[in-house]
C-alpha atoms as a PDB file:
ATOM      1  CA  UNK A   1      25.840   3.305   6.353  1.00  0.00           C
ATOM      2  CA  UNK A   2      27.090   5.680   9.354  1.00  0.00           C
ATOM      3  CA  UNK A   3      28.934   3.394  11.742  1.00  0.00           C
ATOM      4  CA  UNK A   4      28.366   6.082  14.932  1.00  0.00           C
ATOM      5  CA  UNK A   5      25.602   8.555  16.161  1.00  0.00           C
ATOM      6  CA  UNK A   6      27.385  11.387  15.287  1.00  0.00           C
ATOM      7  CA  UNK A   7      29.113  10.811  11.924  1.00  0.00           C
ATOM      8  CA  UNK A   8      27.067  11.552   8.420  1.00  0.00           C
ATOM      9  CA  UNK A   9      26.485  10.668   4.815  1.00  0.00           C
ATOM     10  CA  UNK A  10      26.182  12.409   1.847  1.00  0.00           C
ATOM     11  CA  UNK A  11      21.913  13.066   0.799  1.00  0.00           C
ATOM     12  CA  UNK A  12      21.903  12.029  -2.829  1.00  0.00           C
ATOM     13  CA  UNK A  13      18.073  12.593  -3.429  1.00  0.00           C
ATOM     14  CA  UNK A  14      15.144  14.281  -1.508  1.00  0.00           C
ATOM     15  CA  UNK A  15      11.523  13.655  -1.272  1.00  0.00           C
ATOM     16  CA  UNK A  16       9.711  17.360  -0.276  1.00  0.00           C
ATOM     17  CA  UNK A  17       5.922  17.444   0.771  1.00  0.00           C
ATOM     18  CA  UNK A  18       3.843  19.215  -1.820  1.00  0.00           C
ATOM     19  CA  UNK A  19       1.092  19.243   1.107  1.00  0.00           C
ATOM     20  CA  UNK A  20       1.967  20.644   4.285  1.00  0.00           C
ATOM     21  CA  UNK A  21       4.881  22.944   5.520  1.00  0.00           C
ATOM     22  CA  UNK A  22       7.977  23.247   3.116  1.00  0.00           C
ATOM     23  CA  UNK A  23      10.060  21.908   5.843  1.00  0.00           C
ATOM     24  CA  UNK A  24       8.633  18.813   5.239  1.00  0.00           C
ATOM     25  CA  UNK A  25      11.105  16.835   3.309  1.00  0.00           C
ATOM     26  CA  UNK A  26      12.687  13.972   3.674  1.00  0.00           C
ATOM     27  CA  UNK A  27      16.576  12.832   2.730  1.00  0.00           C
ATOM     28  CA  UNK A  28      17.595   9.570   0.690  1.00  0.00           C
ATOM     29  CA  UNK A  29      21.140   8.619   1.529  1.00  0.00           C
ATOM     30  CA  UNK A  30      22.080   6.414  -1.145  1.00  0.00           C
ATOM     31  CA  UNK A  31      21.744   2.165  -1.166  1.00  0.00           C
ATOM     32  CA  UNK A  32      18.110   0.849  -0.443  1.00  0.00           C
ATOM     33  CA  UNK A  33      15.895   2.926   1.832  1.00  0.00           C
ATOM     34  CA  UNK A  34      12.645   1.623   2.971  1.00  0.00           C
ATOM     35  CA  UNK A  35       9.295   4.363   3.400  1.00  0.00           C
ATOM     36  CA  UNK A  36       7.060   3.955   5.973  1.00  0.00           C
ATOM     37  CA  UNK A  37       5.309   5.249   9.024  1.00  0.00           C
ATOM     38  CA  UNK A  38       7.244   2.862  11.191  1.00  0.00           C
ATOM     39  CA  UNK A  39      10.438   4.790  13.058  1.00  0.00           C
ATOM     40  CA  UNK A  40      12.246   1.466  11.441  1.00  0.00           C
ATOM     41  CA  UNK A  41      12.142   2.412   8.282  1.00  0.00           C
ATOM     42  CA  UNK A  42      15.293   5.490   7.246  1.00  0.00           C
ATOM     43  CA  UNK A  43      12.196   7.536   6.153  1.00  0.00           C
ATOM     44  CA  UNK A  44       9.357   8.310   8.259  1.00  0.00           C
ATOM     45  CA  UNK A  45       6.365   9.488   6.644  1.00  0.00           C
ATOM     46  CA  UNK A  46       3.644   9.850   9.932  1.00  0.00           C
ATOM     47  CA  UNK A  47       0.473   9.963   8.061  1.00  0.00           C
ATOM     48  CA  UNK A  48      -2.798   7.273   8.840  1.00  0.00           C
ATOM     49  CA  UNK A  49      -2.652   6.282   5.148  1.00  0.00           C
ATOM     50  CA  UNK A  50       0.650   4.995   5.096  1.00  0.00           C
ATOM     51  CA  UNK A  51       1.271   1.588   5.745  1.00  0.00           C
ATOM     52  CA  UNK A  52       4.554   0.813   8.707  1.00  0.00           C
ATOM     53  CA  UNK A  53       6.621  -0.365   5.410  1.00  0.00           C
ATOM     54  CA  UNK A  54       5.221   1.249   2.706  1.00  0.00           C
ATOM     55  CA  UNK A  55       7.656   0.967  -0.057  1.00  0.00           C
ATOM     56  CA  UNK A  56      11.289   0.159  -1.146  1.00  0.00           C
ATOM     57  CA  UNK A  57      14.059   3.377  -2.773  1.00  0.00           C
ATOM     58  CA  UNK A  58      16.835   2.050  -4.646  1.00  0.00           C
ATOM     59  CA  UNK A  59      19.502   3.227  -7.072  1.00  0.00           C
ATOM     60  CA  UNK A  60      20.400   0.616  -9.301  1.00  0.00           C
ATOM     61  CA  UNK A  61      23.718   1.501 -11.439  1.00  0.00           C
ATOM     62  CA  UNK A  62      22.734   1.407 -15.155  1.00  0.00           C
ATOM     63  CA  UNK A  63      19.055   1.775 -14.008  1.00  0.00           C
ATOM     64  CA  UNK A  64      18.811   4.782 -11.834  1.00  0.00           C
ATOM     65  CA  UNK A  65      16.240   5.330  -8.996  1.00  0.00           C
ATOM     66  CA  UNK A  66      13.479   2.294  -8.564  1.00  0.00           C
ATOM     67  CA  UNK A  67      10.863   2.612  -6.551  1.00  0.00           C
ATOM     68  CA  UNK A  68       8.881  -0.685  -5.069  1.00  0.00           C
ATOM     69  CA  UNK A  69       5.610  -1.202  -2.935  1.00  0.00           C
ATOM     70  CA  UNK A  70       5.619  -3.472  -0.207  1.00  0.00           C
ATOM     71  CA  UNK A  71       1.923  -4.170  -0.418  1.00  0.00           C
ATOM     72  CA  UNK A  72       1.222  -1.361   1.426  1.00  0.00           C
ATOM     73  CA  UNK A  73      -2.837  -1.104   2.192  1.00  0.00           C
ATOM     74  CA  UNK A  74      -3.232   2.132   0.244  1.00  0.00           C
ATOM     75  CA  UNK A  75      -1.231   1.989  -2.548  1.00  0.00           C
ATOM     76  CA  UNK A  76       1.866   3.763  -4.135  1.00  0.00           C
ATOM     77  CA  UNK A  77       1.942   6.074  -7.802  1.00  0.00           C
ATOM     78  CA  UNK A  78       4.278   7.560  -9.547  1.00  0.00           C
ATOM     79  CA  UNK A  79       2.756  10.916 -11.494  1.00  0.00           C
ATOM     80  CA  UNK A  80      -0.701   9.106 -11.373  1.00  0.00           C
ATOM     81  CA  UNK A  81      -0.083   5.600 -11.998  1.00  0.00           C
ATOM     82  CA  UNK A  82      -0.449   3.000  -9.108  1.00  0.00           C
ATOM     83  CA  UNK A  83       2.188   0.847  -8.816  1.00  0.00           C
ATOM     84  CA  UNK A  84       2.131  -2.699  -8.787  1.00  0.00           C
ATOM     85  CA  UNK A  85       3.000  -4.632  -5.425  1.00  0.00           C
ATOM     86  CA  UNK A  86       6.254  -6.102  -5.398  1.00  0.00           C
ATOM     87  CA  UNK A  87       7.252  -4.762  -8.504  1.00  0.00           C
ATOM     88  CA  UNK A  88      10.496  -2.107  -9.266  1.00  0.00           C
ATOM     89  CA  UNK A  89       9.496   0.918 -10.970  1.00  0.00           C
ATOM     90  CA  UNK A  90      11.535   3.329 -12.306  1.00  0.00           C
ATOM     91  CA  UNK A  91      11.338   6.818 -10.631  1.00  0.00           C
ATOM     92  CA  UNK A  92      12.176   9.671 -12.199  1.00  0.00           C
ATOM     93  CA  UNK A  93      13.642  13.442 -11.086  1.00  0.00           C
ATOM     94  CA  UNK A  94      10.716  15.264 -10.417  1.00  0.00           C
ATOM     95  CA  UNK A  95       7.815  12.720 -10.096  1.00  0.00           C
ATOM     96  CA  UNK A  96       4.943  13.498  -7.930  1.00  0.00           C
ATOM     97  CA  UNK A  97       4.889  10.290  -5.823  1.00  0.00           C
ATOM     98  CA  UNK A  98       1.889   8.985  -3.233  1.00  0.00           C
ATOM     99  CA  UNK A  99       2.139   6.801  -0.253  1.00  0.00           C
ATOM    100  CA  UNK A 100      -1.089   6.732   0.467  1.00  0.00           C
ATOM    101  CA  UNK A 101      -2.363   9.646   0.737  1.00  0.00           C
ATOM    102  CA  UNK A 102       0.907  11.033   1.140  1.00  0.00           C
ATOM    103  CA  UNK A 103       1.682  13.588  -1.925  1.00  0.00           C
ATOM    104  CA  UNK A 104       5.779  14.198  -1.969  1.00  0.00           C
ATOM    105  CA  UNK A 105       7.935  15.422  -5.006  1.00  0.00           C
ATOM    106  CA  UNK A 106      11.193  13.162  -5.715  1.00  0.00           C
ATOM    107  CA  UNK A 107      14.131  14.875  -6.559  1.00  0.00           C
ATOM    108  CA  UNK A 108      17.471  13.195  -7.153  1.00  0.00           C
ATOM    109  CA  UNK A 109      20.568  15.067  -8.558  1.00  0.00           C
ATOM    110  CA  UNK A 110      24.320  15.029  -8.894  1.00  0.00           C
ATOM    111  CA  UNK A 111      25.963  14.043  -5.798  1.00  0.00           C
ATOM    112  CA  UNK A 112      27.147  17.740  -5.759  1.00  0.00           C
ATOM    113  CA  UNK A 113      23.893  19.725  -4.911  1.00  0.00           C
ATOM    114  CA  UNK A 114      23.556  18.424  -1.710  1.00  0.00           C
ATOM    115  CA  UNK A 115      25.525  18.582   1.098  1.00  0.00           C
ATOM    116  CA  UNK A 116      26.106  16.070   4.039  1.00  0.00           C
ATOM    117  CA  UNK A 117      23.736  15.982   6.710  1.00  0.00           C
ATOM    118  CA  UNK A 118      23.435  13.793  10.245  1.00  0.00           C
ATOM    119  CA  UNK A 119      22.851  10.107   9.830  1.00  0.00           C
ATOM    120  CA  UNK A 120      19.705   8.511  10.236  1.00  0.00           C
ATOM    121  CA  UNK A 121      20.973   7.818  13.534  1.00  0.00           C
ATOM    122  CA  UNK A 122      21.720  11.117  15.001  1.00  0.00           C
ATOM    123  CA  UNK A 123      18.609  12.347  13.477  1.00  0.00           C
ATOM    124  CA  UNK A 124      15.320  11.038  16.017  1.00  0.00           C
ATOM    125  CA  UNK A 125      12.651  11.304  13.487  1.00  0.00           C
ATOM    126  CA  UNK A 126      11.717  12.532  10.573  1.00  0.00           C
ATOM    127  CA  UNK A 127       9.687  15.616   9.811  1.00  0.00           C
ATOM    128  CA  UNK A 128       5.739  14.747  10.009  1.00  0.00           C
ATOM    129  CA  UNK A 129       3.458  15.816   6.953  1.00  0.00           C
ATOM    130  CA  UNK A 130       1.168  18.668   7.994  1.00  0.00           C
ATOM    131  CA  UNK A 131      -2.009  17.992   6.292  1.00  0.00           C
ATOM    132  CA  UNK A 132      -2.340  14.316   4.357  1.00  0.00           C
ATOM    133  CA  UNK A 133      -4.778  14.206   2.269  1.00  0.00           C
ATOM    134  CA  UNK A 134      -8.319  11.565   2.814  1.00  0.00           C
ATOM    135  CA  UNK A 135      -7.585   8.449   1.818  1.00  0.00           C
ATOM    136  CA  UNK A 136      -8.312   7.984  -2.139  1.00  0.00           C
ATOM    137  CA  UNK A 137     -10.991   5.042  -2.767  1.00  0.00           C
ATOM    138  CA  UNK A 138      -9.164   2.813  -5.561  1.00  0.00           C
ATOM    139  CA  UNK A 139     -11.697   2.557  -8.788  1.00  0.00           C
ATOM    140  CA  UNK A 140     -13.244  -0.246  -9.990  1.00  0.00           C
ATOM    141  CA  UNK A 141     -16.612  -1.677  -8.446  1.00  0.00           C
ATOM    142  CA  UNK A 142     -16.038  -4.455  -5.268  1.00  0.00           C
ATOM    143  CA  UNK A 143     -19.244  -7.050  -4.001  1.00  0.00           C
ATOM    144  CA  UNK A 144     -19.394  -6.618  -0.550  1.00  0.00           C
ATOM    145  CA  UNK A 145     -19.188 -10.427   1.073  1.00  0.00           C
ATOM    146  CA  UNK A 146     -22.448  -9.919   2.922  1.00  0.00           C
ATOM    147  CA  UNK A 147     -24.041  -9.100  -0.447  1.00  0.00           C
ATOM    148  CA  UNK A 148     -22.290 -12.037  -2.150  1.00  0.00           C
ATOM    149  CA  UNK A 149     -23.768 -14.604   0.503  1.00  0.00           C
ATOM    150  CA  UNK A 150     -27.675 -13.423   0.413  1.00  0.00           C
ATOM    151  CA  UNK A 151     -27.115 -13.749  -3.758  1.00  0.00           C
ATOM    152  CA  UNK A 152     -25.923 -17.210  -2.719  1.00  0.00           C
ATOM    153  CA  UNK A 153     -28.469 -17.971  -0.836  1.00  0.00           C
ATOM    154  CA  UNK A 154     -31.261 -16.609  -2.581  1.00  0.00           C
ATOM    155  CA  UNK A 155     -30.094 -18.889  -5.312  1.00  0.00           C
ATOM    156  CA  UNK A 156     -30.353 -21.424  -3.836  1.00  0.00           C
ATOM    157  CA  UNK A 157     -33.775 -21.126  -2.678  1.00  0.00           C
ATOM    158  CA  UNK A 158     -34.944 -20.372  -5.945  1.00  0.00           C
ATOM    159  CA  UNK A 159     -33.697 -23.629  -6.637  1.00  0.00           C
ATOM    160  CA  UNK A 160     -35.180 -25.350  -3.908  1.00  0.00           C
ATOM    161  CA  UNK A 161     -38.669 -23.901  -4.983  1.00  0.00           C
ATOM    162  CA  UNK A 162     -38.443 -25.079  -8.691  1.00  0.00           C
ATOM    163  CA  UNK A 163     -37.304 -28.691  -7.310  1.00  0.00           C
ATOM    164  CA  UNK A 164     -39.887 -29.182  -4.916  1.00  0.00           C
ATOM    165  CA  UNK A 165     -42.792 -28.177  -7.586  1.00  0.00           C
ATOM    166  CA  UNK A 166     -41.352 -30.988  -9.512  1.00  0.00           C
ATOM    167  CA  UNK A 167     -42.088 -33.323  -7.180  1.00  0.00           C
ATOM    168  CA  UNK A 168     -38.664 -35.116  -8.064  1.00  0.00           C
ATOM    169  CA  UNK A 169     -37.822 -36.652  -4.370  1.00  0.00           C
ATOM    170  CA  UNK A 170     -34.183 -38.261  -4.964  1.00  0.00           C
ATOM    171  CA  UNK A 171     -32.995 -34.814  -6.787  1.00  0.00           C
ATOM    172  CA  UNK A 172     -34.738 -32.373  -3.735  1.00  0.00           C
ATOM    173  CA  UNK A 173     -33.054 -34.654  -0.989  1.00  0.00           C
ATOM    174  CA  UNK A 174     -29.703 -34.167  -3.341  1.00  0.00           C
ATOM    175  CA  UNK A 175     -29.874 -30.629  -3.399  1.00  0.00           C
ATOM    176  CA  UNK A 176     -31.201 -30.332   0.113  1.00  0.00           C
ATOM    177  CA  UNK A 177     -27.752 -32.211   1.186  1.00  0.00           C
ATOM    178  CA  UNK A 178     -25.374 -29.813  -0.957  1.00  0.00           C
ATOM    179  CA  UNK A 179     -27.486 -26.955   0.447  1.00  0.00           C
ATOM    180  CA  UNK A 180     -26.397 -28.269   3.767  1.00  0.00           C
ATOM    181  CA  UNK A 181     -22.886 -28.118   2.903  1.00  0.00           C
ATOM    182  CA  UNK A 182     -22.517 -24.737   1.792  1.00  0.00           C
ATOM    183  CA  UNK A 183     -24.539 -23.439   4.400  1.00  0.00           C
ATOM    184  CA  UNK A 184     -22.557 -25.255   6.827  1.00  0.00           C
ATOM    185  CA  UNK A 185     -19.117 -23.852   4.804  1.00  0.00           C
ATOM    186  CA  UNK A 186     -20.309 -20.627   4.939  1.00  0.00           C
ATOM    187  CA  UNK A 187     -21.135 -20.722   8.491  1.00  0.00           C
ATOM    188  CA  UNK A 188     -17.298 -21.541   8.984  1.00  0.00           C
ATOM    189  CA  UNK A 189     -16.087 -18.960   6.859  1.00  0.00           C
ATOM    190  CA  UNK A 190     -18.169 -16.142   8.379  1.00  0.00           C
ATOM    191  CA  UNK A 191     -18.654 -17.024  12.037  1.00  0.00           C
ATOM    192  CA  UNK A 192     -20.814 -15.148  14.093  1.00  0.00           C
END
């Protein structure tokens, strides 16, 4: 890294914007390089659907480029396909990449193409996209909790009906008591 404000290092890959102004792109200068909307992170991507450390760059010798995500909120792909959290992926010249919503084309070459360019440092922020995309809804069907507790519950009193036409007093107190419980576990889980 740059030891002083002013000094530089050599841009060995880019990530441009495919949405917004092509001005919008962003330098990788070699190492590992964290992506995020935080002004921490060597690349700042300001977009709501970016998490403040979004995901993790790296060149691996042998390997080439490898591309993490930090369990960001909305997700990270690579030419379609959502990454798994915590989990190197390779990345290759050209791939359409999302942070979120955040659509941006990766493109690493020889060390030659590019010149060198202000530090992180001497540079106070990164270029912001222009127009991110809405946030995409991951697929797959999800049970809201509210819904999960009156299916509980209704459960249970169905239960509690069929017991108490029985007439069976010891197994009604029983469930009456584990009712309880739950009810009272629930309560703690979801207060209010």
């Amino acid at each position: 890294m740059a030891d002083s404000a002013g000094s530089s290092e050599r841009v060995v890959a880019i990530f441009e914007s495919i949405e917004g102004s092509p001005s919008s792109s962003f330098p990788v200068r070699g190492g590992v390089t964290t992506i995020g909307q935080s002004p921490r992170n060597p690349i700042v991507i300001e977009d709501e659907t970016v998490s403040s450390t979004h995901a993790r760059l790296e060149y691996l010798e042998g390997a080439g480029w490898r591309l993490t995500d930090l369990r960001s909120r909305n997700g990270t792909s690579i030419n379609g396909t959502r990454l798994v959290a915590d989990v190197p992926t390779t990345l290759p010249d050209g791939a359409e990449v999302r942070f979120g919503a955040a659509r941006l084309t990766f493109r690493a070459s020889a060390p030659a193409e590019f010149v060198a360019v202000p530090a992180p440092e001497a540079t106070p922020r990164a270029p912001q996209l222009v127009s991110p995309l809405p946030a995409k809804r991951s697929p797959g069907f999800r049970l809201p909790v509210w819904v999960a507790v009156l299916l509980i519950l209704v459960v249970l009193a169905v239960a509690f009906f069929v017991l108490s036409l029985t007439g069976d007093q010891h197994a009604t107190r029983l469930f009456t008591e584990s009712t309880n419980l739950v009810v009272a576990a629930l309560s703690d889980a979801f207060p209010g």
